[in-house]
C-alpha atoms as a PDB file:
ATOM      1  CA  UNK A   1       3.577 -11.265 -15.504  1.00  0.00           C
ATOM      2  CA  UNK A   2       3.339  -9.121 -12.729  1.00  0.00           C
ATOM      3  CA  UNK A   3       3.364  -9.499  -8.767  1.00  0.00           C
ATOM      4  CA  UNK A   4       2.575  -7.582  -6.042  1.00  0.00           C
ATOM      5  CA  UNK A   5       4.094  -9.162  -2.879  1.00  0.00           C
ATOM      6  CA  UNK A   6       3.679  -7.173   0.689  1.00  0.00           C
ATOM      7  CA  UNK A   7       4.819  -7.354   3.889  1.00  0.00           C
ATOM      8  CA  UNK A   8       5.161  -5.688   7.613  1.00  0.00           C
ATOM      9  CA  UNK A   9       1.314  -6.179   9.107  1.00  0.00           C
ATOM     10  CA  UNK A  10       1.214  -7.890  12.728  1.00  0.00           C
ATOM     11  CA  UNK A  11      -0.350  -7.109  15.737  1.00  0.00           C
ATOM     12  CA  UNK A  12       0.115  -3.476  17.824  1.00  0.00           C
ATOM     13  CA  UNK A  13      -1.151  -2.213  20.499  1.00  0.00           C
ATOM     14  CA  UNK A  14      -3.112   1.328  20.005  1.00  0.00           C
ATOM     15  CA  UNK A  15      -0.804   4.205  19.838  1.00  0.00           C
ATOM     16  CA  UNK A  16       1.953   1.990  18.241  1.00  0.00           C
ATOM     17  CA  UNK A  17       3.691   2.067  14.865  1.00  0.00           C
ATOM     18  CA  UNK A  18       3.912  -0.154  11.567  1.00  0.00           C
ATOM     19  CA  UNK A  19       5.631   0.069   8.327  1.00  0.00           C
ATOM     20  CA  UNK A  20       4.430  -1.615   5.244  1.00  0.00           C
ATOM     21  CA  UNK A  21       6.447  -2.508   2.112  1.00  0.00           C
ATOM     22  CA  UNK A  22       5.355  -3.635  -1.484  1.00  0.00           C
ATOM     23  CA  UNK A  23       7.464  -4.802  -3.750  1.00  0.00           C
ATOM     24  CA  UNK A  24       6.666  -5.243  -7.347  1.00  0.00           C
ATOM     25  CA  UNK A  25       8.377  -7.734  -9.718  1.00  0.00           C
ATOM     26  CA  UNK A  26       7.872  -9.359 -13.150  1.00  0.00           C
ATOM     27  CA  UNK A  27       8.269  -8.063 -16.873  1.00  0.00           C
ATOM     28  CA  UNK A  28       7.794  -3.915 -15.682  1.00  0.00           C
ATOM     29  CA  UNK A  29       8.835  -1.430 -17.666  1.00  0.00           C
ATOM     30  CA  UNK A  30       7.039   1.367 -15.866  1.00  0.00           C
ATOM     31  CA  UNK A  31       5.037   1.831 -12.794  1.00  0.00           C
ATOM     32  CA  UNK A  32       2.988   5.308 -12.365  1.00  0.00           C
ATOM     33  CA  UNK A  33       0.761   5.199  -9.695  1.00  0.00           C
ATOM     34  CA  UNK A  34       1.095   2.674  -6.364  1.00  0.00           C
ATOM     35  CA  UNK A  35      -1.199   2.905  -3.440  1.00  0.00           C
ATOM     36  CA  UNK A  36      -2.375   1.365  -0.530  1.00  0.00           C
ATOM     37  CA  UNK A  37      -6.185   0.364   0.288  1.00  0.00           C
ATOM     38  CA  UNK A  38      -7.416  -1.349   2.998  1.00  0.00           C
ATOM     39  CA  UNK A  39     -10.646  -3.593   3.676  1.00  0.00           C
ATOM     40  CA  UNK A  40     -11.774  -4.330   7.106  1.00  0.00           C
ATOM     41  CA  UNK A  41     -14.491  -6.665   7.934  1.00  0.00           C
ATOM     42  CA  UNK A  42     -17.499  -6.212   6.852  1.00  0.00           C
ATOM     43  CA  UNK A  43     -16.850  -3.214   5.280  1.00  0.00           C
ATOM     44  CA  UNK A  44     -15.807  -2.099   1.349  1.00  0.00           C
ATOM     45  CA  UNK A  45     -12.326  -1.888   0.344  1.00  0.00           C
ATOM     46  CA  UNK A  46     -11.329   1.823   0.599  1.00  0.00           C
ATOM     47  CA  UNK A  47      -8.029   3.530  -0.603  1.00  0.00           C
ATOM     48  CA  UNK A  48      -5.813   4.965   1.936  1.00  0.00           C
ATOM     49  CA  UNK A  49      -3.162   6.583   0.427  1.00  0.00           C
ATOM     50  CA  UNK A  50      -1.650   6.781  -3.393  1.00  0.00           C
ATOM     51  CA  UNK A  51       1.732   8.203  -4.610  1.00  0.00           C
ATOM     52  CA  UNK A  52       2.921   8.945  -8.180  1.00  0.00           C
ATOM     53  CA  UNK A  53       5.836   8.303  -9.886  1.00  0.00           C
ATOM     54  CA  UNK A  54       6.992  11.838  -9.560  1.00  0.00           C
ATOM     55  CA  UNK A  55       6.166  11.657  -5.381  1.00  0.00           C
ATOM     56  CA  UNK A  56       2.716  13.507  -5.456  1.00  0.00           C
ATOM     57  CA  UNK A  57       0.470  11.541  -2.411  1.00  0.00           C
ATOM     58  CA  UNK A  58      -2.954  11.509  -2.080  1.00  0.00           C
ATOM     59  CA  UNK A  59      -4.214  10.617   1.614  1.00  0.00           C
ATOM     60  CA  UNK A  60      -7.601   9.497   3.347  1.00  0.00           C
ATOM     61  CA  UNK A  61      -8.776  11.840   5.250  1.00  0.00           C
ATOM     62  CA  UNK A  62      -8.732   9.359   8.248  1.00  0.00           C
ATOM     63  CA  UNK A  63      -5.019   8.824   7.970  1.00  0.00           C
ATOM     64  CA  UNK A  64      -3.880  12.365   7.334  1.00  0.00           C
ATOM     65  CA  UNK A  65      -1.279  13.174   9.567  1.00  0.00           C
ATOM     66  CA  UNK A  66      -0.745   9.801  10.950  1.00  0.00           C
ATOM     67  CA  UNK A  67       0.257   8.124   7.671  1.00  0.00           C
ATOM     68  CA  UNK A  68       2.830   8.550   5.496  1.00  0.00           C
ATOM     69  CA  UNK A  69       3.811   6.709   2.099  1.00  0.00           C
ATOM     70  CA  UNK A  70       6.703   6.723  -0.006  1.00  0.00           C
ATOM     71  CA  UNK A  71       8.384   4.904  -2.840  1.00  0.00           C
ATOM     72  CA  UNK A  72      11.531   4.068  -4.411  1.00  0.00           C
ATOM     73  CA  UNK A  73      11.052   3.642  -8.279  1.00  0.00           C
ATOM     74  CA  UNK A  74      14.826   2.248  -8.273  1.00  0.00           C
ATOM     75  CA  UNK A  75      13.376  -1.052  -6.040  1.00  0.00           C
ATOM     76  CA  UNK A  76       9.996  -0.861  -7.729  1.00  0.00           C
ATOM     77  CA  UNK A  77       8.953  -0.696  -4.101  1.00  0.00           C
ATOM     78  CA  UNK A  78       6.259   1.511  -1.898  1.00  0.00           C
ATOM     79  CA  UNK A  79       6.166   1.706   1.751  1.00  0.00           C
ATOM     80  CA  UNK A  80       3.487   2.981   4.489  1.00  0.00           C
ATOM     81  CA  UNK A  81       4.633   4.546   7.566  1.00  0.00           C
ATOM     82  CA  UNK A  82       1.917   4.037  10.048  1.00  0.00           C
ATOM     83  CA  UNK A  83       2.001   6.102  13.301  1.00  0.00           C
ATOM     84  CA  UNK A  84      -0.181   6.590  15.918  1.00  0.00           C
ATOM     85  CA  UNK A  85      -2.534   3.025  15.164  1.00  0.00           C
ATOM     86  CA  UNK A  86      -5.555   3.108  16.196  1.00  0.00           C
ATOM     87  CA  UNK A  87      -8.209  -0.378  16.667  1.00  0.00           C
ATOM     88  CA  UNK A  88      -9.841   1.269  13.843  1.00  0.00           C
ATOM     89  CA  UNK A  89      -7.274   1.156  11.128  1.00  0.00           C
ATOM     90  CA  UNK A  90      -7.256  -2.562  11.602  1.00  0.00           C
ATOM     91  CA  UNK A  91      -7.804  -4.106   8.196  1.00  0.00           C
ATOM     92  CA  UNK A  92      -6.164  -6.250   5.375  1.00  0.00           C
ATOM     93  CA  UNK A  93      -3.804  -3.340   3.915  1.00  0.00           C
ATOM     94  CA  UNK A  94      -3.548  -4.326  -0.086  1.00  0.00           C
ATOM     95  CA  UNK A  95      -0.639  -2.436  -2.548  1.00  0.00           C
ATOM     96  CA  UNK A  96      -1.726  -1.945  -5.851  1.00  0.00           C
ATOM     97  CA  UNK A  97       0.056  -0.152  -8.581  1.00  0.00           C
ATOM     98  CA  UNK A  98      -0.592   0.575 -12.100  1.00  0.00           C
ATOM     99  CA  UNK A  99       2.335  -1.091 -14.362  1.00  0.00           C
ATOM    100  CA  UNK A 100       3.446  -0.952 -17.899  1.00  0.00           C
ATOM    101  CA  UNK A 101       4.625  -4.298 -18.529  1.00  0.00           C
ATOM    102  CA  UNK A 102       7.341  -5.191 -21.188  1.00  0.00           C
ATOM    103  CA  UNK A 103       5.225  -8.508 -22.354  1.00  0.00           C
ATOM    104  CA  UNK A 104       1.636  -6.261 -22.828  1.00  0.00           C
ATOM    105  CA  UNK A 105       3.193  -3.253 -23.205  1.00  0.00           C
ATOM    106  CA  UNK A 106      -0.158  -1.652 -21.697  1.00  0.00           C
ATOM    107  CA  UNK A 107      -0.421  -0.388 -18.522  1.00  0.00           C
ATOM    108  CA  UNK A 108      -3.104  -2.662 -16.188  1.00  0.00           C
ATOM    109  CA  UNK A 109      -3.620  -2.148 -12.382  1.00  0.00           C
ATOM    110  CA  UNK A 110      -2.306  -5.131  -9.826  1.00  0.00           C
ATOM    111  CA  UNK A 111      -2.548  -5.811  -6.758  1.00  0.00           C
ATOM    112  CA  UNK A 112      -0.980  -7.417  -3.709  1.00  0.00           C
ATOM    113  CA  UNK A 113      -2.673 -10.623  -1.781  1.00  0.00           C
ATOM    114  CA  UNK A 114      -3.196  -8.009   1.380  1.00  0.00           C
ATOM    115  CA  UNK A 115      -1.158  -7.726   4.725  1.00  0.00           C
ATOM    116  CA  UNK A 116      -3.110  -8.101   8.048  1.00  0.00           C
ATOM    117  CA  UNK A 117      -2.795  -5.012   9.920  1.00  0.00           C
ATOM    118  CA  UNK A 118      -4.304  -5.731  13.584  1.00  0.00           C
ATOM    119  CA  UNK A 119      -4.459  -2.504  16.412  1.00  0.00           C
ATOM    120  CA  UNK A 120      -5.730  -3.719  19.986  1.00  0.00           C
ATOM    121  CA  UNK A 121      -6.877  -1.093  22.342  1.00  0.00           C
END
C-alpha cells in the first residue's frame, strides 16, 4: 500500500506565505510524477502545479510566479512554496503522485486526503 499524507495549510492573511509538504510512504519503488491540485468550493478540482522525477514543473497559469514546487526523491517528499496568497487560492490543496509500488509492481496514481489552505483579505 501506498499513502499520501500532507501537511502545512492554515489560515493567512492576503499577501502572506505557506509551504506545503507531502510525504509519500508504503511499498514504493518509484515515484515519477507528484503534483499538487486544489478544489475550492463549489468548483472542480484543478491541478496547480506538477514536477517530475528529473525536476521538470508544470504550473497553472494562476500561480505562475507566485508558486513554486519542489521535491526530494531521497524523502519521497514534494513541497509547495506559496507566496503572495491571495482569498482566491483558498481551497483544499491535494498531493498526488504516480508510484511504482514493490507489491503491484505497476505504477497507479494516489492521492493525499487534502490540506485546507484558507487566504482572508
Amino acid at each position: 500500500q501506498v499513502q499520501l499524507v500532507e501537511s502545512g495549510g492554515d489560515l493567512v492573511q492576503a499577501g502572506g506565505s505557506l509551504r506545503l509538504s507531502c510525504a509519500a510512504s508504503g511499498t514504493i519503488l518509484r515515484i515519477s510524477v507528484m503534483g499538487w491540485y486544489r478544489q475550492a468550493p463549489g468548483k472542480q478540482r484543478e491541478l496547480v502545479a506538477s514536477i517530475t522525477s528529473s525536476g521538470r514543473t508544470n504550473y497553472a497559469d494562476s500561480v505562475k510566479g507566485r508558486f513554486a514546487i519542489s521535491r526530494d526523491n531521497a524523502k519521497n517528499t514534494v513541497y509547495l512554496q506559496m507566496n503572495s496568497l491571495k482569498p482566491e487560492d483558498t481551497a483544499v490543496y491535494y498531493c498526488n503522485a504516480d508510484v511504482l509500488s514493490r507489491a503491484t509492481m505497476n505504477y497507479a496514481t494516489y492521492w493525499g486526503k487534502g490540506t485546507l489552505v484558507t487566504v482572508s483579505s
